[in-house]
Every structure is written in C-alpha cells, then in structure tokens.
PDB file of N, CA and C in Angstrom:
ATOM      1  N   UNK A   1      -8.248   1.895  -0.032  1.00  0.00           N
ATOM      2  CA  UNK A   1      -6.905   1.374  -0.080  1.00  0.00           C
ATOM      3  C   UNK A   1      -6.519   0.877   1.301  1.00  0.00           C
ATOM      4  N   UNK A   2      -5.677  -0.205   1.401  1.00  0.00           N
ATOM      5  CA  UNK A   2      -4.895  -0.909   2.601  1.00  0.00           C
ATOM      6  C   UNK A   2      -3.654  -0.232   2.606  1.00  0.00           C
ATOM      7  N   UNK A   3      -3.350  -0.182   3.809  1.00  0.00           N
ATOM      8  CA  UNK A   3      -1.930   0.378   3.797  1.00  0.00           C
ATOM      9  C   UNK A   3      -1.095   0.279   5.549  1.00  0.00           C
ATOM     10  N   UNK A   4      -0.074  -0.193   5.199  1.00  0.00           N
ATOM     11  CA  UNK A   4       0.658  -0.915   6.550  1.00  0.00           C
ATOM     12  C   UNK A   4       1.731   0.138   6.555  1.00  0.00           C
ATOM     13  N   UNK A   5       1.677   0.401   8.538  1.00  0.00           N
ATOM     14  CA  UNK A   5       2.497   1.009   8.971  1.00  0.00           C
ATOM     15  C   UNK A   5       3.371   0.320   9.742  1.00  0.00           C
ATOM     16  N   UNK A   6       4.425   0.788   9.687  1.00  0.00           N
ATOM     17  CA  UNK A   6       5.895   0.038  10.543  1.00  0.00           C
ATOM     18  C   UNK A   6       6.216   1.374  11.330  1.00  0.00           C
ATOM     19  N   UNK A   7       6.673   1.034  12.640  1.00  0.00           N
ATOM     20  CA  UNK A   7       6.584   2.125  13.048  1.00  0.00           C
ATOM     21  C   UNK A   7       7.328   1.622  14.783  1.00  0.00           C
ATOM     22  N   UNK A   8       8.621   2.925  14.958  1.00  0.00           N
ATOM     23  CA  UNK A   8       9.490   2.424  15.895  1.00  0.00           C
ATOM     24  C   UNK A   8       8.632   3.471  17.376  1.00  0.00           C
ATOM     25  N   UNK A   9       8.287   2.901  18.395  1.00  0.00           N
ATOM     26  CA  UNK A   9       7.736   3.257  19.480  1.00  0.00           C
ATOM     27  C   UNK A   9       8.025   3.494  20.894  1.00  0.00           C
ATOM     28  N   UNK A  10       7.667   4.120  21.716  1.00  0.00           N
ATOM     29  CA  UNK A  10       8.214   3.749  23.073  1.00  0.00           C
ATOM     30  C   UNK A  10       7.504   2.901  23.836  1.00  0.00           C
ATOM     31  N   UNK A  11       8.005   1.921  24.484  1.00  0.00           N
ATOM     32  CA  UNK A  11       7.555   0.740  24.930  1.00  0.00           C
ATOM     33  C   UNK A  11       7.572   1.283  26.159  1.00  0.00           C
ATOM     34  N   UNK A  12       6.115   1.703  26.315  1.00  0.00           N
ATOM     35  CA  UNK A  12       5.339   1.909  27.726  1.00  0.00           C
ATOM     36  C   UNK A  12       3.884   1.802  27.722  1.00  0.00           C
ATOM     37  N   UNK A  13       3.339   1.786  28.246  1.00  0.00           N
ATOM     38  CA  UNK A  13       1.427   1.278  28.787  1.00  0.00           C
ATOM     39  C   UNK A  13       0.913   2.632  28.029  1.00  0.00           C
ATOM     40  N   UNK A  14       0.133   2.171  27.485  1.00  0.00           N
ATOM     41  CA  UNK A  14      -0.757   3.644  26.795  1.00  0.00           C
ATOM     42  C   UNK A  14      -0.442   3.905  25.678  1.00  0.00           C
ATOM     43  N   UNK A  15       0.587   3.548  24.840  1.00  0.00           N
ATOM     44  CA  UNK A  15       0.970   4.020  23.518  1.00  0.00           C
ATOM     45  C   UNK A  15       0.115   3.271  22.584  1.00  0.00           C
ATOM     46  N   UNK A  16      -0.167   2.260  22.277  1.00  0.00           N
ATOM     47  CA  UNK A  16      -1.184   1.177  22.050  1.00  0.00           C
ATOM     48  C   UNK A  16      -2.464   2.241  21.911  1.00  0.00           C
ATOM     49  N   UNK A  17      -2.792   2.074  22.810  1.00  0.00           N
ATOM     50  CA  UNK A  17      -4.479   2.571  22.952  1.00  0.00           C
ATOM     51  C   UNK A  17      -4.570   4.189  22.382  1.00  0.00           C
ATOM     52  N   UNK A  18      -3.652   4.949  23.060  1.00  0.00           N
ATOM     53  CA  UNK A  18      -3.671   6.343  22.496  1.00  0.00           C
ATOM     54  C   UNK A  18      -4.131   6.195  20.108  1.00  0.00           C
ATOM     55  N   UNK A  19      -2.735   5.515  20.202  1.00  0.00           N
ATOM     56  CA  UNK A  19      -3.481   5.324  18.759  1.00  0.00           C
ATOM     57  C   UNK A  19      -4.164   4.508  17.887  1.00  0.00           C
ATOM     58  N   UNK A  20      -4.409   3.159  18.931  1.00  0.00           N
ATOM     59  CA  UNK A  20      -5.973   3.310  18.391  1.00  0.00           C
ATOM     60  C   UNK A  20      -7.509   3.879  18.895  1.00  0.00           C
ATOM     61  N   UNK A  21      -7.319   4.514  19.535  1.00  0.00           N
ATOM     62  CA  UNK A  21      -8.637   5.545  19.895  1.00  0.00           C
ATOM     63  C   UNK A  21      -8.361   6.634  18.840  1.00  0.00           C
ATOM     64  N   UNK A  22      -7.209   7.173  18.782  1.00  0.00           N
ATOM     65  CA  UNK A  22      -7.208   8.148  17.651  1.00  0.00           C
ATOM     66  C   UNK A  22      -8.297   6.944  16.429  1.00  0.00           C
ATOM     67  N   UNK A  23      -7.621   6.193  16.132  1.00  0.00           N
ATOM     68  CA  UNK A  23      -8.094   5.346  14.681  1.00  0.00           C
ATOM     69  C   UNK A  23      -9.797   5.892  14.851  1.00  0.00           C
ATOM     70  N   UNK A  24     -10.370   4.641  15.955  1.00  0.00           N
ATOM     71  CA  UNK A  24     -11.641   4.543  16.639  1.00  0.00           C
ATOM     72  C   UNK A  24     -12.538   5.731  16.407  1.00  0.00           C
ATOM     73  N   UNK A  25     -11.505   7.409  16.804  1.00  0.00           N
ATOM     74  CA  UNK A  25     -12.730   8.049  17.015  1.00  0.00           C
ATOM     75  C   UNK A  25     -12.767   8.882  15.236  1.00  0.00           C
ATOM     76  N   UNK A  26     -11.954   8.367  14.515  1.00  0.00           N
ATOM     77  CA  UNK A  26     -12.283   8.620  13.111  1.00  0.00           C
ATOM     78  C   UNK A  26     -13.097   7.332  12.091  1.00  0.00           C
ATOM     79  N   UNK A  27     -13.378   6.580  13.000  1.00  0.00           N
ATOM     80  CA  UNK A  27     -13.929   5.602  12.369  1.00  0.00           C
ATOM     81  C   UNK A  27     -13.594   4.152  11.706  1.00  0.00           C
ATOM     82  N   UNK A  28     -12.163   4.480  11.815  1.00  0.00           N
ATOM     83  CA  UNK A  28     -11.190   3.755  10.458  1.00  0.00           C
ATOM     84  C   UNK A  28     -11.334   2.576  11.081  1.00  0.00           C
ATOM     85  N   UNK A  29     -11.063   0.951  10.733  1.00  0.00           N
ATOM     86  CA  UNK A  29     -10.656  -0.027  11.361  1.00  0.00           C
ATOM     87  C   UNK A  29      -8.855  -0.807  11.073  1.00  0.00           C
ATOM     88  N   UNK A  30      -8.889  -1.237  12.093  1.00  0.00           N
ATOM     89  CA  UNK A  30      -7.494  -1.970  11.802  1.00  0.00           C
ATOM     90  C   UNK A  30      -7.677  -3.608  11.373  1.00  0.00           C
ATOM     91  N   UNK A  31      -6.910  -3.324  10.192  1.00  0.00           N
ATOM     92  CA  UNK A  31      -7.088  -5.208   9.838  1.00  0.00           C
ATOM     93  C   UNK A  31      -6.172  -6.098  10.853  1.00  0.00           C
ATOM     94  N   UNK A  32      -5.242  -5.245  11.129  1.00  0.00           N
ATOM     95  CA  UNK A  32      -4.138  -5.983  11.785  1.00  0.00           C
ATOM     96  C   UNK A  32      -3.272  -5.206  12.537  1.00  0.00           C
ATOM     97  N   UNK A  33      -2.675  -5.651  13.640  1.00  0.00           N
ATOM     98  CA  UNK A  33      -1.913  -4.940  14.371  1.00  0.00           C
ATOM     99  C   UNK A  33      -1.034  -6.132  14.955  1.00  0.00           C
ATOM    100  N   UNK A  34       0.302  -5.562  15.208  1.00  0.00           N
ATOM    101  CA  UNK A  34       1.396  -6.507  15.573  1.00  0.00           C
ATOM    102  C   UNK A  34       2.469  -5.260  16.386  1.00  0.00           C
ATOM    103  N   UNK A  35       3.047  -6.508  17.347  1.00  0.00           N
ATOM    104  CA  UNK A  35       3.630  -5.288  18.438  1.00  0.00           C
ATOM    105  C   UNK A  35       4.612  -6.085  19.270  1.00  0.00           C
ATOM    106  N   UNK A  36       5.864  -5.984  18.833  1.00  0.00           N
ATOM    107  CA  UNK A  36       7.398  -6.807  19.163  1.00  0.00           C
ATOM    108  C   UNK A  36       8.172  -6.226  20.158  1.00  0.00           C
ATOM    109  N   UNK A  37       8.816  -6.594  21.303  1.00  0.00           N
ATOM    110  CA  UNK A  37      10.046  -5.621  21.982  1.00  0.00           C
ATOM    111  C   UNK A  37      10.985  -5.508  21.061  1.00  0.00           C
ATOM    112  N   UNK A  38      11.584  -4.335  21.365  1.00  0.00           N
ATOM    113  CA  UNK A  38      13.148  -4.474  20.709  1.00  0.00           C
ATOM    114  C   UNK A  38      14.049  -4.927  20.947  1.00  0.00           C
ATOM    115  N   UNK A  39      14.842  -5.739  21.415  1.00  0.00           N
ATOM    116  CA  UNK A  39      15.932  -6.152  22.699  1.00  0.00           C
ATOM    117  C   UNK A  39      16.766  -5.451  23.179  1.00  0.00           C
ATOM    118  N   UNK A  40      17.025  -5.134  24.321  1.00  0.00           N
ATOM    119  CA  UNK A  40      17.987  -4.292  25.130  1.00  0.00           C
ATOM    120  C   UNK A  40      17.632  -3.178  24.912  1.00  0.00           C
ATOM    121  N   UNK A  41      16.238  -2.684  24.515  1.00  0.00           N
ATOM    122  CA  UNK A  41      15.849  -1.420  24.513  1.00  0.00           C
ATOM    123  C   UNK A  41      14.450  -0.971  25.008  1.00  0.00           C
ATOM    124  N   UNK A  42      13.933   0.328  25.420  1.00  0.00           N
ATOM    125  CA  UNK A  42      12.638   1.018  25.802  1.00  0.00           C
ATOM    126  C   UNK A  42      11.936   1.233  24.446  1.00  0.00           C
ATOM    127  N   UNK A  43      11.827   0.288  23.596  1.00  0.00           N
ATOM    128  CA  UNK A  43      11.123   0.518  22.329  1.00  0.00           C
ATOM    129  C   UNK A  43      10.805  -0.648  21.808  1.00  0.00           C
ATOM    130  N   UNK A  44       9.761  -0.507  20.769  1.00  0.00           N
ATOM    131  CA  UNK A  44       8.468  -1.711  19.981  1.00  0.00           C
ATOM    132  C   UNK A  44       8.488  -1.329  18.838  1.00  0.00           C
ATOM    133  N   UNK A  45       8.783  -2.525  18.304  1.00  0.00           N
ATOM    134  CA  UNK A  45       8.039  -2.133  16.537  1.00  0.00           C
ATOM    135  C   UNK A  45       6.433  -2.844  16.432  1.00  0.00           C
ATOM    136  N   UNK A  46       6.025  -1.711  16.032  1.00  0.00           N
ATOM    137  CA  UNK A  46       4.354  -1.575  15.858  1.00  0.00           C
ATOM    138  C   UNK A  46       4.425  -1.863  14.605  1.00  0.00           C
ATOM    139  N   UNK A  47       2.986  -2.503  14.109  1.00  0.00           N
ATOM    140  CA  UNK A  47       2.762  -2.805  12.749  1.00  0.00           C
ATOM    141  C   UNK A  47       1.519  -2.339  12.869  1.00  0.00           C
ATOM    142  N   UNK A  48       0.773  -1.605  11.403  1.00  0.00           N
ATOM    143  CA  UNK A  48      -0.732  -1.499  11.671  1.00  0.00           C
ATOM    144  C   UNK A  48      -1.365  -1.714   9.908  1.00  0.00           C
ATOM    145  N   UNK A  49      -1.736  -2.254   9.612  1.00  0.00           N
ATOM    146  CA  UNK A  49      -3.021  -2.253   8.618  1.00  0.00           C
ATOM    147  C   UNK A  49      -3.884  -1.649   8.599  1.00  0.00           C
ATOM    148  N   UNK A  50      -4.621  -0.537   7.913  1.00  0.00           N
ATOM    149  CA  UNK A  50      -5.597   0.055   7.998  1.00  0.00           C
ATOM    150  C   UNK A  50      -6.661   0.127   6.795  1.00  0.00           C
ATOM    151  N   UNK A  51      -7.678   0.175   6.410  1.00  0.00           N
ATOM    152  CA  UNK A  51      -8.185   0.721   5.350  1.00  0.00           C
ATOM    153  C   UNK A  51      -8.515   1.764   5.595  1.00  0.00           C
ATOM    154  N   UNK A  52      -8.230   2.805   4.428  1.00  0.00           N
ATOM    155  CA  UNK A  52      -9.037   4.278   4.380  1.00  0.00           C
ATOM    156  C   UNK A  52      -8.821   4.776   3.231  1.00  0.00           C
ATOM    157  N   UNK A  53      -9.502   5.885   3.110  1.00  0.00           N
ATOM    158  CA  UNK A  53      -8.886   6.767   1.914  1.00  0.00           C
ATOM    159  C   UNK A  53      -7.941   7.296   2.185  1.00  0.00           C
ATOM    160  N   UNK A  54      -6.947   8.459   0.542  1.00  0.00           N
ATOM    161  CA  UNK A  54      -5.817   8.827   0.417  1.00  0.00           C
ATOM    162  C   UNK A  54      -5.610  10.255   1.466  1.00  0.00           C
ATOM    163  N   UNK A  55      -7.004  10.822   1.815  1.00  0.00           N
ATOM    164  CA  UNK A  55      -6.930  11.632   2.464  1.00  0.00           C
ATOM    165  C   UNK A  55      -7.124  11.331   3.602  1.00  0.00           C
ATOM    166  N   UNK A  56      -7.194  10.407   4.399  1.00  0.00           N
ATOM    167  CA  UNK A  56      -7.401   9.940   5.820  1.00  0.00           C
ATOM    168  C   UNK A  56      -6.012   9.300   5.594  1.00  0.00           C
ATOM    169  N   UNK A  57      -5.525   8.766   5.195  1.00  0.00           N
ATOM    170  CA  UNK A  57      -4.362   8.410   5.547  1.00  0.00           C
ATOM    171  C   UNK A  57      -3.555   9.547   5.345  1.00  0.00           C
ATOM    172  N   UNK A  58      -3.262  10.591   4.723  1.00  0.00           N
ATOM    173  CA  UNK A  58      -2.711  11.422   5.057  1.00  0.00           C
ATOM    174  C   UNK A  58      -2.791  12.341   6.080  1.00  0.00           C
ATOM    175  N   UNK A  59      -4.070  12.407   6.710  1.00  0.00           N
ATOM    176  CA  UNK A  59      -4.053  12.984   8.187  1.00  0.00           C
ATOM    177  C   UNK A  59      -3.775  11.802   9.431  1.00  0.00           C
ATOM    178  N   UNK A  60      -3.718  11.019   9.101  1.00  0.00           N
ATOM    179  CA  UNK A  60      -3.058   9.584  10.017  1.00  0.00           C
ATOM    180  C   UNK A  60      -1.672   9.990  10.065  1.00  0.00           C
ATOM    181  N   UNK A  61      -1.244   9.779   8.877  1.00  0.00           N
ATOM    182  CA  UNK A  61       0.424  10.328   9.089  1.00  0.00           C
ATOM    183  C   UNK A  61       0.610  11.390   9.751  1.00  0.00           C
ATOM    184  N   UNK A  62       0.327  12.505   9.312  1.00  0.00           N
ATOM    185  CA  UNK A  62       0.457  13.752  10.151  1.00  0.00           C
ATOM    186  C   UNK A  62       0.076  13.871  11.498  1.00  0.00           C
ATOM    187  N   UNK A  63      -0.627  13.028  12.133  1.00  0.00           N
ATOM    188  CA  UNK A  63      -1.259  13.037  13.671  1.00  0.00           C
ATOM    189  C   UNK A  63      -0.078  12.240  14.012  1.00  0.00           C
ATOM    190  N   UNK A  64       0.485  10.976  13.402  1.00  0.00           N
ATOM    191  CA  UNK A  64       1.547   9.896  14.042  1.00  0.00           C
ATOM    192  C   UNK A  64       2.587  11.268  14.202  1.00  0.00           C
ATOM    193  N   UNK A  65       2.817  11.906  13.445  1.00  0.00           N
ATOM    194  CA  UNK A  65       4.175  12.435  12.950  1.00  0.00           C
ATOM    195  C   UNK A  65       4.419  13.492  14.541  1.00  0.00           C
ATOM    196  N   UNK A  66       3.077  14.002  14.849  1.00  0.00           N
ATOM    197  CA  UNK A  66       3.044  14.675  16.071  1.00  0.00           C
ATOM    198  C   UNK A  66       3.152  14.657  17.251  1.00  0.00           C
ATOM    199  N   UNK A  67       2.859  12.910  17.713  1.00  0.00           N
ATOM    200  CA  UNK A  67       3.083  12.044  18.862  1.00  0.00           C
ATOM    201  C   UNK A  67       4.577  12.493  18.928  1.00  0.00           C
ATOM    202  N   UNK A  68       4.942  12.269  19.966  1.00  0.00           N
ATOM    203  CA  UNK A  68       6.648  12.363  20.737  1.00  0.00           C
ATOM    204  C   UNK A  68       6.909  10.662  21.289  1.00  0.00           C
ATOM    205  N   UNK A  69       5.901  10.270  20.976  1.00  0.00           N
ATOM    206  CA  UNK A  69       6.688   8.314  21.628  1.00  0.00           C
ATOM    207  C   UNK A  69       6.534   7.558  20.446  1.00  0.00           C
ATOM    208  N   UNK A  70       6.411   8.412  19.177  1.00  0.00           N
ATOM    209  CA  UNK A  70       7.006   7.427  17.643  1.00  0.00           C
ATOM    210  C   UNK A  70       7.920   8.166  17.382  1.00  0.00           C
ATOM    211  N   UNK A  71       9.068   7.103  17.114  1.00  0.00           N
ATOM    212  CA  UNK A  71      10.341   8.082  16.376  1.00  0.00           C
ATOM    213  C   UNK A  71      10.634   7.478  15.452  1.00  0.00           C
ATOM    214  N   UNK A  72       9.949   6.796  14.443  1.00  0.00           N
ATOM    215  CA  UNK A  72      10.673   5.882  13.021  1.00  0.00           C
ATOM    216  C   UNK A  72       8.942   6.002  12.285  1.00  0.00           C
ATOM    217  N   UNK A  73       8.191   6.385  11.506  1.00  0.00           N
ATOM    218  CA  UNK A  73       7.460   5.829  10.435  1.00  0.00           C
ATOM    219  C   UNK A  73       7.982   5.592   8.941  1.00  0.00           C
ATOM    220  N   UNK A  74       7.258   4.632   8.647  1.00  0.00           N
ATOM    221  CA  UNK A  74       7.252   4.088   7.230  1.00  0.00           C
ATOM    222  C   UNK A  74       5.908   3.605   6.950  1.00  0.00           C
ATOM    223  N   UNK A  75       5.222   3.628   5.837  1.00  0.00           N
ATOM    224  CA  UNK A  75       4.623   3.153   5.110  1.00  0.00           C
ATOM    225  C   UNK A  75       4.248   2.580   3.910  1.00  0.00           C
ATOM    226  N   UNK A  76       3.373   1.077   3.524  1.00  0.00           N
ATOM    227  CA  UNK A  76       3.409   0.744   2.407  1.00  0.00           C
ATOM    228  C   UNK A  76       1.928   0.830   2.201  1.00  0.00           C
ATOM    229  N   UNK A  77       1.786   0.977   0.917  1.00  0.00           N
ATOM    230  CA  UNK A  77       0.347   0.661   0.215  1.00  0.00           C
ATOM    231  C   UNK A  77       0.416  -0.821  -0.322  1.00  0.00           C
ATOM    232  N   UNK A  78      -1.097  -1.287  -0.270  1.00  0.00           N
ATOM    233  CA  UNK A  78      -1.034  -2.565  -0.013  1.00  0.00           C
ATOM    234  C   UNK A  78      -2.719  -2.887  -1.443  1.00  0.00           C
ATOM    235  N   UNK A  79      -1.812  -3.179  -2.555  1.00  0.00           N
ATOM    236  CA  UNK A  79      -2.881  -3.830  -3.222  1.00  0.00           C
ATOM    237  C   UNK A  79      -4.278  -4.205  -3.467  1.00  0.00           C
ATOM    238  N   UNK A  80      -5.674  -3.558  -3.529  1.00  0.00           N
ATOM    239  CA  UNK A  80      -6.819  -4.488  -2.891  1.00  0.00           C
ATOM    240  C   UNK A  80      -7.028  -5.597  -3.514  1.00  0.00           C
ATOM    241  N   UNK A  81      -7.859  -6.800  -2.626  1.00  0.00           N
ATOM    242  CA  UNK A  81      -8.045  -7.963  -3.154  1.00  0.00           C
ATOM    243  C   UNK A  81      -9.482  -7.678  -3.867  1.00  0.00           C
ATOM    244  N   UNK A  82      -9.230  -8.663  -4.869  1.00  0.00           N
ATOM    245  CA  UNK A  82     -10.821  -8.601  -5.906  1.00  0.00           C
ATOM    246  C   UNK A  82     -11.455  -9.944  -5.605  1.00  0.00           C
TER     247      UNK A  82
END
C-alpha cells in the first residue's frame, strides 16, 4: 500500500534527514517528498509518500508520533495502480 503523510514540522537543518534515515534504515522508499515554509513562522509542511505494509506503517506512525519537532500528523491511504 501507498500512503501520504502531511505533516506540520520544525523548520530547522536535520529534521529532513533524521526521518529519512529512520525510512532508509528500515528499508522503505519514498515515492515523494515535498517540503514548504510556513509564513511568519519556525515551521514546514512536509509531505511524504511511502510504500509499505499495514504494519510498517504503523510503526512509522508511532516513531513520527515520538519525535518532539512534528507537531501535526495526518495520513491518507493511497489506492494502488494496476
């Protein structure tokens, strides 16, 4: 399954990489990643695409949920193409 995260961040050097090395050292890949300022603020909205299973994405969530420089997740599941 595909499944896109939206996700409100702190806009500083390292937040980026921290999670995707998390991704990296589980193997997973990102189809896509997107990464906006907020205006007049110390924060980014992150976007991420991932494929994995229902149980890797549920320990994805729970690792995001533990970080202290995400303070907004959401997620959608995303259709596969045939």
């Amino acid at each position: 399954m595909k499944k896109t995260y939206t996700m409100v961040v702190k806009d500083r050097a390292g937040v980026l990489s921290r999670i995707t090395a998390y991704i990296r050292r589980n193997g997973w890949n990102v189809e896509q990643v997107h990464v906006t300022p907020i205006a007049a603020s110390e924060q980014s909205s992150m976007s991420l695409t991932i494929a994995f299973t229902k149980s890797e994405a549920q320990r994805f969530e729970q690792r995001l949920r533990e970080w202290n420089f995400i303070f907004e997740i959401s997620g959608a599941e995303q259709e596969d193409e045939q």
